[in-house]
Protein backbone atom coordinates (compact mmCIF):
# COMPACT_ATOMS: atom_id res chain seq x y z
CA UNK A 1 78.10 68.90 151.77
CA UNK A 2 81.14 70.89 152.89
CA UNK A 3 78.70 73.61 154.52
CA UNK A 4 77.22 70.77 156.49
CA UNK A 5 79.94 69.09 157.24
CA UNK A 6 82.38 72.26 158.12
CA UNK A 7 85.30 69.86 156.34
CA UNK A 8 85.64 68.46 152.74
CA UNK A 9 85.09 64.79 152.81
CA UNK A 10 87.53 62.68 151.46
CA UNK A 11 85.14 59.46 151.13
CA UNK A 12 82.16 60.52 149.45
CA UNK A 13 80.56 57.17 148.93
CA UNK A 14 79.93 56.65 152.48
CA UNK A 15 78.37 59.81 152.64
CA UNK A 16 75.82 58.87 149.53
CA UNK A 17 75.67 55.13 151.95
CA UNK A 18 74.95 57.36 155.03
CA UNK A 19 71.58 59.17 153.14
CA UNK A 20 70.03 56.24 151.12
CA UNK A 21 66.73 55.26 152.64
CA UNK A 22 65.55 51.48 152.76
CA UNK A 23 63.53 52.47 150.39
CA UNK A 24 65.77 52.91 147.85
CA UNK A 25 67.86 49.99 148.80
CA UNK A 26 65.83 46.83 150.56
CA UNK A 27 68.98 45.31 151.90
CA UNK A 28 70.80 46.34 155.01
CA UNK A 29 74.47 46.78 153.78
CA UNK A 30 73.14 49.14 150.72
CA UNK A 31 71.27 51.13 152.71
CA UNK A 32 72.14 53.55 155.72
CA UNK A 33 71.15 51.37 158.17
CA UNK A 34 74.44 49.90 159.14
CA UNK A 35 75.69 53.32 159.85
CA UNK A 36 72.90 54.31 161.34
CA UNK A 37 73.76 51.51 163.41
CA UNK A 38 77.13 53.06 163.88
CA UNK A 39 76.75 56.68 164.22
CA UNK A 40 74.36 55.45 167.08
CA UNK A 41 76.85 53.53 169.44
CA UNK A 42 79.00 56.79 168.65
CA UNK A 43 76.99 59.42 169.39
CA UNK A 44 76.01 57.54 172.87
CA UNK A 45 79.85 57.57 173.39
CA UNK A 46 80.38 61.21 172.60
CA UNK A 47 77.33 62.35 174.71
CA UNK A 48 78.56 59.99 178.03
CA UNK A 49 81.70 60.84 178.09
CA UNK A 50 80.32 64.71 177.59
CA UNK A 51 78.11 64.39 180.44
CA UNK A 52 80.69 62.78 182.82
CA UNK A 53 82.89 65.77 182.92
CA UNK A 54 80.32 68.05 182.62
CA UNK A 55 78.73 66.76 186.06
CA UNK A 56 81.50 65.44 188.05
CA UNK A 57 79.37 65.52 191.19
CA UNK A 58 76.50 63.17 189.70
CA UNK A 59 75.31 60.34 189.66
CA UNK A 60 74.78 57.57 186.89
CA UNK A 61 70.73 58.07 186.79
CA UNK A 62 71.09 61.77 186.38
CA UNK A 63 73.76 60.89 184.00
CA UNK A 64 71.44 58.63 182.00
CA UNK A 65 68.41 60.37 182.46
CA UNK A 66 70.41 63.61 180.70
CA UNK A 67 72.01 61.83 177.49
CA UNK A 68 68.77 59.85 176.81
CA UNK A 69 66.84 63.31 176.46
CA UNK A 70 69.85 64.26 174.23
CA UNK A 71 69.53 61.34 172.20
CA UNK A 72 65.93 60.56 172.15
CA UNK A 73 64.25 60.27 168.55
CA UNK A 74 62.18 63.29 168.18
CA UNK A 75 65.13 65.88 169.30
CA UNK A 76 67.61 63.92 166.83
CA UNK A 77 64.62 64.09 164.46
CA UNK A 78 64.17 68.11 165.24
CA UNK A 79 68.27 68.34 164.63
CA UNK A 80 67.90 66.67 161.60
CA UNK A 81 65.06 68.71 160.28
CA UNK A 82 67.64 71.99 161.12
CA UNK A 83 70.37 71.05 159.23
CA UNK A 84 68.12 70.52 156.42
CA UNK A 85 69.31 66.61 156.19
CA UNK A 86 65.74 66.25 153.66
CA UNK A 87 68.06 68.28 151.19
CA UNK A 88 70.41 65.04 151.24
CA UNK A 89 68.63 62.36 151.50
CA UNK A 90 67.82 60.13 148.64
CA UNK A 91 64.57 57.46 149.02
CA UNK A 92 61.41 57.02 146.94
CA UNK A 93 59.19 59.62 147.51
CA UNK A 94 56.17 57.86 145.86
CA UNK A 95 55.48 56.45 149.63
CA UNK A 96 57.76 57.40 152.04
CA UNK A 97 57.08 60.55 153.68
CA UNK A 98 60.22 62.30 155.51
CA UNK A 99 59.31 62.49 159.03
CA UNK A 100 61.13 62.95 162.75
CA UNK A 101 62.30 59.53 162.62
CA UNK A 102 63.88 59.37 159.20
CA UNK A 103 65.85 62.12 159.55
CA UNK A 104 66.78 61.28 162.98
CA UNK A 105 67.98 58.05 161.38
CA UNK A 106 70.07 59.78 158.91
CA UNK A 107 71.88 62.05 161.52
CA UNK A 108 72.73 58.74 163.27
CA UNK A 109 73.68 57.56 159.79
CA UNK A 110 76.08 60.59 159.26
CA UNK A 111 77.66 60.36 161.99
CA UNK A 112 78.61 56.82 161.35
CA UNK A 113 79.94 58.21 157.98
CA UNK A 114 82.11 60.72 159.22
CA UNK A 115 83.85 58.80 162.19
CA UNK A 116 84.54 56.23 158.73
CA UNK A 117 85.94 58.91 156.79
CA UNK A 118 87.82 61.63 159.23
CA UNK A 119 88.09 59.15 162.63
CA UNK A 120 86.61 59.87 166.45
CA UNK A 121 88.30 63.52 166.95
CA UNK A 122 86.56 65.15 163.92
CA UNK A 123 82.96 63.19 165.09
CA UNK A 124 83.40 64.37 168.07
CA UNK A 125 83.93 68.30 166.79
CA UNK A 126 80.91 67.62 164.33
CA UNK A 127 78.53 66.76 166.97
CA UNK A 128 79.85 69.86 169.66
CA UNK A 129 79.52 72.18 166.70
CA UNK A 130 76.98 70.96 165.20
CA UNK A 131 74.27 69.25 167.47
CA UNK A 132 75.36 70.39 171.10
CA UNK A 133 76.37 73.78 171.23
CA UNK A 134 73.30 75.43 169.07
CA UNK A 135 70.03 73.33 169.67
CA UNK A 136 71.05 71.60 173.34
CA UNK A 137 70.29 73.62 176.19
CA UNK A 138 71.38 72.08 179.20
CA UNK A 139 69.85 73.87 182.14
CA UNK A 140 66.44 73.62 180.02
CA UNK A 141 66.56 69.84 179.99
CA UNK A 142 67.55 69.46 183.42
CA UNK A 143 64.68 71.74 184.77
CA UNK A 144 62.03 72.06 181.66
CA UNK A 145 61.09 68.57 181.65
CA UNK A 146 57.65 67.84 182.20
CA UNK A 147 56.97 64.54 184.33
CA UNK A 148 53.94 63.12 181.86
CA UNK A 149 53.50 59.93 183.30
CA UNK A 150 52.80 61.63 187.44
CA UNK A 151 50.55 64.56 186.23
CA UNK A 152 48.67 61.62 183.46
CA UNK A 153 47.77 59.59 186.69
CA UNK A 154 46.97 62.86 188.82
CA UNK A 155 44.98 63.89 186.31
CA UNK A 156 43.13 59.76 186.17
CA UNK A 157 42.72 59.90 189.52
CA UNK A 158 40.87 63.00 189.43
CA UNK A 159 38.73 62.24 187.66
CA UNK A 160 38.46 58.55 188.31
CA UNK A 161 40.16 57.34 185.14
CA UNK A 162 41.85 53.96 185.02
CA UNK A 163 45.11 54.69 183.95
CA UNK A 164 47.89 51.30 182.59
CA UNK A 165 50.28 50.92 180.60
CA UNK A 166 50.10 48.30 177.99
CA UNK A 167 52.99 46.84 176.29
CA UNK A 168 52.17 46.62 172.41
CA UNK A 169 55.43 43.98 171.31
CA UNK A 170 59.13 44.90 170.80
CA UNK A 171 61.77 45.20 168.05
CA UNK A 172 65.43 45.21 167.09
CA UNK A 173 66.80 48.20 165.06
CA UNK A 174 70.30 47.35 165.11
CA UNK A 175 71.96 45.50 168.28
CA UNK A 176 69.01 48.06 170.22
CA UNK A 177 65.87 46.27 171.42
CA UNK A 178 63.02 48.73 170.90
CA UNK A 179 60.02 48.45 173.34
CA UNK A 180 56.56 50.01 172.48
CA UNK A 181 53.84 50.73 175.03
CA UNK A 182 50.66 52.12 175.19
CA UNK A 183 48.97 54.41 177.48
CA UNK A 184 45.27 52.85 177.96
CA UNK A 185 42.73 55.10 179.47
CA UNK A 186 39.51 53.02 180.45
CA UNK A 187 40.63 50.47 178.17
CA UNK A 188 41.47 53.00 175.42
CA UNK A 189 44.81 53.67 173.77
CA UNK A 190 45.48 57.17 174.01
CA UNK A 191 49.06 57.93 173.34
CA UNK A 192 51.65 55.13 171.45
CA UNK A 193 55.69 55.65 172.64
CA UNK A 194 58.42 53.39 172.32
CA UNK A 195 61.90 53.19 173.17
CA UNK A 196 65.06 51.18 174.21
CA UNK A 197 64.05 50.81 177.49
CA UNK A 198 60.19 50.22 178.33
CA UNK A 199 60.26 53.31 180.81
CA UNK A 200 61.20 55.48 177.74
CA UNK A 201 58.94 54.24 176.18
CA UNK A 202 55.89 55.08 178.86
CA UNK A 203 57.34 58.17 178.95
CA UNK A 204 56.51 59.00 175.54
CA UNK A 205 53.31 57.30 175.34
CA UNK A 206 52.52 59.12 178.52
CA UNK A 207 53.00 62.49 176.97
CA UNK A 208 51.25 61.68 173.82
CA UNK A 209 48.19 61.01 175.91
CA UNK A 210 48.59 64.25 177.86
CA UNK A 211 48.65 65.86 174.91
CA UNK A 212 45.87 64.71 172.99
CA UNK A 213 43.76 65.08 176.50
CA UNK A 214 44.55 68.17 176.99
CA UNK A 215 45.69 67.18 180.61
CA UNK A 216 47.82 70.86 180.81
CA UNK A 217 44.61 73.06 180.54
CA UNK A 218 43.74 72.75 183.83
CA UNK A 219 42.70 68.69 183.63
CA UNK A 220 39.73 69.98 181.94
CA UNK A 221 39.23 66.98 179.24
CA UNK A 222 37.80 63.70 179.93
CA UNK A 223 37.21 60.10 177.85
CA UNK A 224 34.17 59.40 177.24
């Protein structure tokens, strides 16, 4: 824990709190949820307040549009999976299988645990030297971002697709409501996304579709 951590904690059992899955523990105060919960509004802080000095010049979309691709589920998930966070995590392997989102959850959840145990100043050096500094490269996310949803409908009016998006229902995970939408090509779902706003979420269902079509190699596939 104290190679993770880069500090000895001082309150273990929120640490054990921060890694239980709901599986282990059906109800929300014995599970990491709550701190999930936590480590969430946190995080959000950390990163805005980040990003506001780091681009004095900009303005609040930019400023959005940059923390939510810092915060989005599959890069927290992709952090998670780095720091080995599977290692920690206890949950009942006889049907959950660790995926993006679970350990995206439980890096959420740890950083809930340690602004309990060591305070904002400490969470705040955690996430620079841990998340920021080796696996978030500005410039890339400012430039390397592909726009899904413009070349998806490029590519359906090429080839005289009928492109929507289809909202598929909603849900709370904390105080957060969570939006899903699908990407319907002729009437066929072709990419799921969701997230806390329903542009995020077309956003991801957009390049789920793009990538199961193929639309990248030269708008070469097609629905039947």
């Amino acid at each position: 824990m104290r190679n993770l951590l880069g500090y000895t904690p001082a309150n273990l059992s929120v640490y054990r709190l921060a890694f239980k899955h709901s599986s282990k523990s059906p109800e929300a105060y014995t599970s990491n949820e709550r701190l999930e919960y936590l480590g969430d509004a946190i995080l959000d802080a950390i990163i805005s307040d980040y990003l506001f000095k780091k681009y004095p010049k900009q303005g609040e979309g930019f400023l959005t549009e940059m923390r939510s691709k810092i915060v989005k589920r599959k890069k927290l998930g992709e952090i998670g999976s780095k720091l080995h966070l599977e290692r920690y995590l206890d949950y009942d392997n006889s049907y959950v299988k660790i995926n993006s989102t679970i350990l995206g959850n439980a890096l959420e959840a740890l950083i809930g645990a340690i602004f309990i145990d060591v305070g904002y100043a400490k969470t705040r050096e955690f996430i620079f030297k841990k998340i920021l500094r080796p696996y978030i490269d500005l410039e890339e996310l400012q430039v390397g971002d592909i726009n899904y949803k413009s070349r998806l409908f490029e590519w359906s009016q090429k080839y005289n697709h009928h492109l929507e998006f289809k909202e598929l229902g909603e849900s709370m995970k904390g105080s957060h409501r969570i939006f899903k939408v699908g990407a319907m090509i002729n009437g066929k779902c072709m990419g799921k996304g969701q997230g806390r706003s329903k542009k995020e979420a077309q956003r991801e269902a957009a390049q789920r579709a793009y990538d199961l079509l193929d639309v990248g190699n030269d708008m070469k596939s097609g629905v039947s």
